[in-house]
N, C-alpha and C. Protein backbone atom coordinates (compact mmCIF):
# COMPACT_ATOMS: atom_id res chain seq x y z
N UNK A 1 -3.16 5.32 21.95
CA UNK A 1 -2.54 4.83 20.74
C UNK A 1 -3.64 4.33 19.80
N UNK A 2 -3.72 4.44 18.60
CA UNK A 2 -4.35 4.17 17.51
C UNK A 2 -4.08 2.82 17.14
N UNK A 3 -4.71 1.97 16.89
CA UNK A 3 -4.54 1.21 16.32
C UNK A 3 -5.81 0.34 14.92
N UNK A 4 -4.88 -0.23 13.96
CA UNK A 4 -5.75 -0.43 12.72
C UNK A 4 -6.35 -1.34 12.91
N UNK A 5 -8.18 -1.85 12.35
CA UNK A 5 -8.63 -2.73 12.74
C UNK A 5 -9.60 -2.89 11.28
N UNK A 6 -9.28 -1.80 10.07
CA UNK A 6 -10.33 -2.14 9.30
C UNK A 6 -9.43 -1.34 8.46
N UNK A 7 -10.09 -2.00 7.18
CA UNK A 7 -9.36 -1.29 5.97
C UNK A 7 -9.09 -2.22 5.04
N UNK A 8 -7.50 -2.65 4.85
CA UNK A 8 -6.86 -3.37 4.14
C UNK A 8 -7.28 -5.17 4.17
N UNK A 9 -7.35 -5.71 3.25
CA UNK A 9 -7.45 -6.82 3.48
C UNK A 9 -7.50 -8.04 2.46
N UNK A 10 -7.09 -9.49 2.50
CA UNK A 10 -6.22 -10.30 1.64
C UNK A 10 -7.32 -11.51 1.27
N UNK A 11 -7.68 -12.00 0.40
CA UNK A 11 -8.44 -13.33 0.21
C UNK A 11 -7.41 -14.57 -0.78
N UNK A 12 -7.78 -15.45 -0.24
CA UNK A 12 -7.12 -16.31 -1.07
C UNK A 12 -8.28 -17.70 -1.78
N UNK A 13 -8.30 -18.46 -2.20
CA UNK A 13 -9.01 -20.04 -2.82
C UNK A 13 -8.02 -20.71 -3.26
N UNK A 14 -7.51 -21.90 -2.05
CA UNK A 14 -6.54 -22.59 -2.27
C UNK A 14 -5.05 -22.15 -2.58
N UNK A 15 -4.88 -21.38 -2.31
CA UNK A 15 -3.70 -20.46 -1.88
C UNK A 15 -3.64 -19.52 -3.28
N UNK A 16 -4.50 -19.18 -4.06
CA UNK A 16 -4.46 -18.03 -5.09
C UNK A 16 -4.97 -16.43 -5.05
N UNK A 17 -4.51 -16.07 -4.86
CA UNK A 17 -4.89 -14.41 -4.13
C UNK A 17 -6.36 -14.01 -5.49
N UNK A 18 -7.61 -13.53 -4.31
CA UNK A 18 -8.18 -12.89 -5.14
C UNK A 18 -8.27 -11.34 -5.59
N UNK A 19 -8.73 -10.80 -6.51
CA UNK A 19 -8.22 -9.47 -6.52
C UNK A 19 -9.58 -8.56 -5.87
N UNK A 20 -9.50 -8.09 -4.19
CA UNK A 20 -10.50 -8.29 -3.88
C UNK A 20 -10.64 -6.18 -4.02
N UNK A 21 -11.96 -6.13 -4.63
CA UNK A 21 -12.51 -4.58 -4.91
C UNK A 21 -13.05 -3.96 -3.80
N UNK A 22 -13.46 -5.11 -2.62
CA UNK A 22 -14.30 -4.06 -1.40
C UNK A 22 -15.15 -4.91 -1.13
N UNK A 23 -15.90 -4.61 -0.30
CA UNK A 23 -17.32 -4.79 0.58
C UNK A 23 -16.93 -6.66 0.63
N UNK A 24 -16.03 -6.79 1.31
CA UNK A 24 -15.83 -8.57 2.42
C UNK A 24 -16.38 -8.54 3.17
N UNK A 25 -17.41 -9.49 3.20
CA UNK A 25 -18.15 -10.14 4.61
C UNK A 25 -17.64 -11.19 4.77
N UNK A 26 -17.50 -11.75 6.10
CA UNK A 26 -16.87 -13.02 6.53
C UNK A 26 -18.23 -13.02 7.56
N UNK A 27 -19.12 -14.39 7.19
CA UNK A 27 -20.39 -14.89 8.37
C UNK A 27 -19.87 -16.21 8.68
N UNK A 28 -18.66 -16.30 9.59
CA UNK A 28 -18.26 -17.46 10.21
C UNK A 28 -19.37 -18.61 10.75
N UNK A 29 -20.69 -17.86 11.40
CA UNK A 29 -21.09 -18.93 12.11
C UNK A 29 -21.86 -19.67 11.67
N UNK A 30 -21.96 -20.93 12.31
CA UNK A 30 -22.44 -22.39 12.01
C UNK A 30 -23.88 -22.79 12.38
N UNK A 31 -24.51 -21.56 13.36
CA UNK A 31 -25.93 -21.99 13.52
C UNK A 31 -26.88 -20.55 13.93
N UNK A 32 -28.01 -20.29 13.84
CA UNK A 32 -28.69 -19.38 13.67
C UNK A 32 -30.02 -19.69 14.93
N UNK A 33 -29.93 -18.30 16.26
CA UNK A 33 -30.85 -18.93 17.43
C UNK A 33 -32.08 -17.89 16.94
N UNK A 34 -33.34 -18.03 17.44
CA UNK A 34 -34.33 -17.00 17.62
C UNK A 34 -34.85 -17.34 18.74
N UNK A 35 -35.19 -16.12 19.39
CA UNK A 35 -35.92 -16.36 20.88
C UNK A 35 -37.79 -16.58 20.14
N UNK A 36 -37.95 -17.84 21.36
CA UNK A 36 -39.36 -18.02 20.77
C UNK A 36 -40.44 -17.34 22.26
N UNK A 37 -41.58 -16.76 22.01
CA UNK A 37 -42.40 -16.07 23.08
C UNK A 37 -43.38 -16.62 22.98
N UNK A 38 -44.33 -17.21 23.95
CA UNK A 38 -45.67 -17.59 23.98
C UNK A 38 -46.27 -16.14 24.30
N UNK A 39 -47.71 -16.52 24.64
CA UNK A 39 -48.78 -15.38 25.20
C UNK A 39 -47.99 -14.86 26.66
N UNK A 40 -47.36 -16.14 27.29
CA UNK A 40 -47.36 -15.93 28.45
C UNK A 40 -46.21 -15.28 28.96
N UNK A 41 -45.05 -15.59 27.98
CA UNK A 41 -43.55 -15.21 28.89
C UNK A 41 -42.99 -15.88 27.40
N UNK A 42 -41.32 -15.77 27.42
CA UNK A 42 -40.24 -16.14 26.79
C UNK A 42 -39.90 -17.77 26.91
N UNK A 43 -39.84 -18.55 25.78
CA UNK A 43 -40.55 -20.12 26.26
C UNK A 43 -38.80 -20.27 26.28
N UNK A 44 -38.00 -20.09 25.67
CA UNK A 44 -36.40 -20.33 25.16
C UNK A 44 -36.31 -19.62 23.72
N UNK A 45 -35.69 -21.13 22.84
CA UNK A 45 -34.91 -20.44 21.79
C UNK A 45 -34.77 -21.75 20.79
N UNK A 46 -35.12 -20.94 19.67
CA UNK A 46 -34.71 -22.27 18.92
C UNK A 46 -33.37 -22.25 17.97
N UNK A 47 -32.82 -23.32 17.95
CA UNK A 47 -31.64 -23.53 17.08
C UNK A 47 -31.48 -24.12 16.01
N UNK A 48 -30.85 -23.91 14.59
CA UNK A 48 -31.04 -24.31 13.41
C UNK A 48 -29.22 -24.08 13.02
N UNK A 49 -28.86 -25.01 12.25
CA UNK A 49 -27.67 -24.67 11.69
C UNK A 49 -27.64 -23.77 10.49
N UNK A 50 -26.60 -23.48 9.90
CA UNK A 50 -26.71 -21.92 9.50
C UNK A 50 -25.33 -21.99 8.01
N UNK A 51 -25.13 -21.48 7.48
CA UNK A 51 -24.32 -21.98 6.33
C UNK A 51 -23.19 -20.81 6.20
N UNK A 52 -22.44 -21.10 6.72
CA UNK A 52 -20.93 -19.85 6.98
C UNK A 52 -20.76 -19.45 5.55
N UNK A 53 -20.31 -18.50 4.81
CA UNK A 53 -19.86 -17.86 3.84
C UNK A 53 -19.05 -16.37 4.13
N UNK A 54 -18.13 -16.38 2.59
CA UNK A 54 -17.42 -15.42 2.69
C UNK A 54 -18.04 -14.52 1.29
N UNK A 55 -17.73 -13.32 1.21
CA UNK A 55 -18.69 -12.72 0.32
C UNK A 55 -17.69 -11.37 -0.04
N UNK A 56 -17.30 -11.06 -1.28
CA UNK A 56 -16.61 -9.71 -1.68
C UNK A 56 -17.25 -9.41 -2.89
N UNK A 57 -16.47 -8.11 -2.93
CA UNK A 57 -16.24 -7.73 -4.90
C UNK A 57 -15.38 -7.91 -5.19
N UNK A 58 -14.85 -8.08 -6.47
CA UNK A 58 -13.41 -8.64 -6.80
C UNK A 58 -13.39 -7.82 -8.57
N UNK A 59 -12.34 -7.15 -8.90
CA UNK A 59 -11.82 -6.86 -9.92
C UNK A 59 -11.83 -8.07 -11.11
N UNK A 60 -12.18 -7.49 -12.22
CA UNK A 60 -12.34 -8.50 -13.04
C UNK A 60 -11.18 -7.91 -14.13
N UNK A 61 -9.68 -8.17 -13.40
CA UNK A 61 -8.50 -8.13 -14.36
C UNK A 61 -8.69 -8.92 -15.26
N UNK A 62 -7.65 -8.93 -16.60
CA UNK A 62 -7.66 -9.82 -17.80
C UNK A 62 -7.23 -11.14 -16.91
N UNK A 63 -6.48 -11.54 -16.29
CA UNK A 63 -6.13 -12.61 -15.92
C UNK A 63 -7.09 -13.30 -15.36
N UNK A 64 -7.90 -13.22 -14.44
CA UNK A 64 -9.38 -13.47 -13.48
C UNK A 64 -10.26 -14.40 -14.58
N UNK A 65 -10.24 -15.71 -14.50
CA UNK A 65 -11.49 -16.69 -15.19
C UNK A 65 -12.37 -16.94 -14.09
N UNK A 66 -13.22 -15.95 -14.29
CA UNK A 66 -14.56 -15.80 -13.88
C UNK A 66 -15.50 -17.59 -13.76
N UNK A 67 -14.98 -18.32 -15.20
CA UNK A 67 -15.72 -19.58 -15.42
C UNK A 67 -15.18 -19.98 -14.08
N UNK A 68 -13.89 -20.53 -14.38
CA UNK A 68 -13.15 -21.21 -13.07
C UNK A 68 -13.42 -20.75 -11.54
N UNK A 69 -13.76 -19.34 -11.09
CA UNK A 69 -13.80 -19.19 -10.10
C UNK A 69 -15.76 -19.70 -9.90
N UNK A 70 -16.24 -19.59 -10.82
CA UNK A 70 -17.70 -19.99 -10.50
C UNK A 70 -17.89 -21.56 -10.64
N UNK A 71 -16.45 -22.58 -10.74
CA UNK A 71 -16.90 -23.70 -11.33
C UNK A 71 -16.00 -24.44 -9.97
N UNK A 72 -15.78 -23.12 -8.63
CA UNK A 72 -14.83 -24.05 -7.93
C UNK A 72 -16.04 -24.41 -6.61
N UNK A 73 -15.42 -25.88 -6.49
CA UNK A 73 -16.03 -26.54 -5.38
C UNK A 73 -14.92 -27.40 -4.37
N UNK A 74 -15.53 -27.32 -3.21
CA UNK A 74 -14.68 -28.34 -2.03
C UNK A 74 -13.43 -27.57 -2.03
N UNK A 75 -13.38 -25.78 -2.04
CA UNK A 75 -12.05 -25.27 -1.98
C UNK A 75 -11.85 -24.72 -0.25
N UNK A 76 -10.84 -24.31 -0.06
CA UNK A 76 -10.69 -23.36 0.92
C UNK A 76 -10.34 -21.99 0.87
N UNK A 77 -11.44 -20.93 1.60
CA UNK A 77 -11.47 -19.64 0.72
C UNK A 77 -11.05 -19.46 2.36
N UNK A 78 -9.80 -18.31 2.31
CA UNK A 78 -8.62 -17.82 3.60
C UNK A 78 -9.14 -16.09 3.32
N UNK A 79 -9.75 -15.64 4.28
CA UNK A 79 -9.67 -14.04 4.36
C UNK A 79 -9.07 -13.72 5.93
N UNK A 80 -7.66 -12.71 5.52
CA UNK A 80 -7.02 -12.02 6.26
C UNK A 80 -7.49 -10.81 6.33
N UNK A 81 -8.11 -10.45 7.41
CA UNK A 81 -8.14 -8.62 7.48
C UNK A 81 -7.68 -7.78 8.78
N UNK A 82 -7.49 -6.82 8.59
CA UNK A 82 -6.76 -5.69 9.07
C UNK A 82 -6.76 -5.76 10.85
N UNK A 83 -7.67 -5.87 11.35
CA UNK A 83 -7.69 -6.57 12.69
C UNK A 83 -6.72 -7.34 13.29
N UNK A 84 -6.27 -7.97 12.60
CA UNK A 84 -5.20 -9.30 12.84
C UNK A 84 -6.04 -10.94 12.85
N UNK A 85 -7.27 -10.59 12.25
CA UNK A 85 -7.95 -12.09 12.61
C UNK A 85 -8.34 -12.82 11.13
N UNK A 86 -7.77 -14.17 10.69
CA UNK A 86 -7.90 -14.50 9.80
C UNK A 86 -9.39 -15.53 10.13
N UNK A 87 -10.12 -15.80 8.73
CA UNK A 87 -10.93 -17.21 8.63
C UNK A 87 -10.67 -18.06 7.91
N UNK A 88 -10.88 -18.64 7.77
CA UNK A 88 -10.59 -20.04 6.79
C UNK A 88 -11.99 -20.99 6.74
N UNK A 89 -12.23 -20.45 5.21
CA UNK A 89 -13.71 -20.90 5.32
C UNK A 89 -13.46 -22.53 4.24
N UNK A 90 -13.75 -23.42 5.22
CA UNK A 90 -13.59 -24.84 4.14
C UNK A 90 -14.56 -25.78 3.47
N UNK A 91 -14.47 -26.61 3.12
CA UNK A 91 -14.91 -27.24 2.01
C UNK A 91 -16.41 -26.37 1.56
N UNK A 92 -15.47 -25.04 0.51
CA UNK A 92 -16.50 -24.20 0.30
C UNK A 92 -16.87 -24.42 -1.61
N UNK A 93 -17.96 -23.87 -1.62
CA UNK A 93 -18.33 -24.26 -3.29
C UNK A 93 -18.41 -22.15 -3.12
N UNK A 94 -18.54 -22.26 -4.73
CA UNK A 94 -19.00 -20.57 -5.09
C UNK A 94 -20.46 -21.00 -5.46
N UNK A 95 -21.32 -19.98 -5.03
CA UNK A 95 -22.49 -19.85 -5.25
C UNK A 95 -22.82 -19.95 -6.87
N UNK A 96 -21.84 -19.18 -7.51
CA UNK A 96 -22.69 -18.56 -8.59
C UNK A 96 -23.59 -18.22 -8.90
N UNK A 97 -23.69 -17.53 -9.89
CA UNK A 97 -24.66 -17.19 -11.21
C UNK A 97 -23.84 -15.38 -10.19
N UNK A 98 -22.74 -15.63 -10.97
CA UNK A 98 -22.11 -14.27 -10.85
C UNK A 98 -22.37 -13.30 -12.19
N UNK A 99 -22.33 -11.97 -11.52
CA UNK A 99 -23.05 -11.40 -12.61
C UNK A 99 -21.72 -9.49 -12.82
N UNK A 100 -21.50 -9.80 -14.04
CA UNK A 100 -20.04 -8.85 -13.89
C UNK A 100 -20.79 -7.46 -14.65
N UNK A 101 -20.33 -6.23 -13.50
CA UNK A 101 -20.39 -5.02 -13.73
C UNK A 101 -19.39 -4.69 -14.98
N UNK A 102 -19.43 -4.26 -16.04
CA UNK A 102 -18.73 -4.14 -17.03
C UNK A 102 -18.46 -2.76 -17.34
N UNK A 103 -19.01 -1.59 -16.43
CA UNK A 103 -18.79 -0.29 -16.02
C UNK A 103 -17.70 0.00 -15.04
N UNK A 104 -17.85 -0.84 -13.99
CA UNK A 104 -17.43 -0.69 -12.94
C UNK A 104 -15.92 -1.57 -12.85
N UNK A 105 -15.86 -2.87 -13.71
CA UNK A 105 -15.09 -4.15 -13.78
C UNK A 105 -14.80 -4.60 -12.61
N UNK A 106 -15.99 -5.21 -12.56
CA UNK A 106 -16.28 -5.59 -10.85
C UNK A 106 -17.20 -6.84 -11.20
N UNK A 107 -17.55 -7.60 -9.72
CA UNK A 107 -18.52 -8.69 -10.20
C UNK A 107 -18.47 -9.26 -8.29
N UNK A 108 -19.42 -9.60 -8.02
CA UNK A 108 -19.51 -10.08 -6.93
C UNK A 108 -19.44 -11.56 -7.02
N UNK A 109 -18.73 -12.34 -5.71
CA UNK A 109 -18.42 -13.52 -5.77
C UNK A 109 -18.87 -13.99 -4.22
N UNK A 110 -19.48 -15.05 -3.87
CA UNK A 110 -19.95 -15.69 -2.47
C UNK A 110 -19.42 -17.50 -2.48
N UNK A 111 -18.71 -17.49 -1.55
CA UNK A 111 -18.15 -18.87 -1.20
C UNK A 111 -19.67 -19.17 0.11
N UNK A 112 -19.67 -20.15 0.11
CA UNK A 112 -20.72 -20.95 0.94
C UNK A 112 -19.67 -22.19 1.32
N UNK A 113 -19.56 -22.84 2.78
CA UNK A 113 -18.92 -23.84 3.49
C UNK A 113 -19.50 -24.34 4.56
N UNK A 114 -19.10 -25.85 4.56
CA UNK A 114 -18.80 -26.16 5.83
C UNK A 114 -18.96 -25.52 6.81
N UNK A 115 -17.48 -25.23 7.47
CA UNK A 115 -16.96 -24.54 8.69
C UNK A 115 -16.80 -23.35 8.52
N UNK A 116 -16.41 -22.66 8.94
CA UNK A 116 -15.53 -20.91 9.34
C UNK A 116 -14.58 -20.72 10.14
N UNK A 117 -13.43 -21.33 10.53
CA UNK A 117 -12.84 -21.26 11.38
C UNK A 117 -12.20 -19.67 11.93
N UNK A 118 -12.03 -19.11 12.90
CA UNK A 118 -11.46 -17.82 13.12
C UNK A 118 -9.82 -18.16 13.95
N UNK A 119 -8.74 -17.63 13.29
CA UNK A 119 -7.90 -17.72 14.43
C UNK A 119 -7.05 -15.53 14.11
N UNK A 120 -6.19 -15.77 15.01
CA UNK A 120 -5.70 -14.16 15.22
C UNK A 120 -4.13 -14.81 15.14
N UNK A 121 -3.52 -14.24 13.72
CA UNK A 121 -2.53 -13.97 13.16
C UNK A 121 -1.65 -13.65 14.16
């Protein structure tokens, strides 16, 4: 049996649907390891915390204030996708210095947070 795991998929900021064009990354996690090597052998690993973000393209309909979405902070940005596994990325700011394709009517947008939480719908 087939089943869907990619494709379709829903974003929200504080419960307002974004109008999302493609290419969603969701980087849930909270810390970043590298294995460290001496001359001699593999010593461990070091650990650093790490800054979760959610990342799309988004349609730049007439309705879409670009200002407002680059002026939001301390929101919660919700991506549902096709898998069945939602995130909920919180007390997130937008990066900005968004920069809009005016060919394409497109513009890329990156939430940066807190947490990342993952749960399955």
């Amino acid at each position: 049996m087939a089943i869907r795991f990619a494709g379709v998929a829903l974003v929200k900021t504080d419960g307002r649907n974004i109008p999302l064009r493609g290419n969603l990354t969701v980087s849930p996690n909270s810390v970043e390891r590298t294995m460290l090597a001496g001359q001699d052998a593999i010593h461990g690993y070091q650990e650093l915390p790490r800054v979760p973000f959610i990342e799309l393209d988004m349609s730049t309909l007439p309705e879409v204030d670009i200002e407002d979405i680059e002026a939001q902070v301390d929101v919660t940005v919700v991506a549902q996708l096709a898998n069945g596994k939602q995130y909920s990325l919180s007390q997130a700011t937008c990066r900005g210095g968004i920069e809009i394709n005016a060919r394409d009517g497109q513009c890329r947008v990156r939430w940066e947070g807190v947490v990342c939480e993952e749960m399955t719908l």
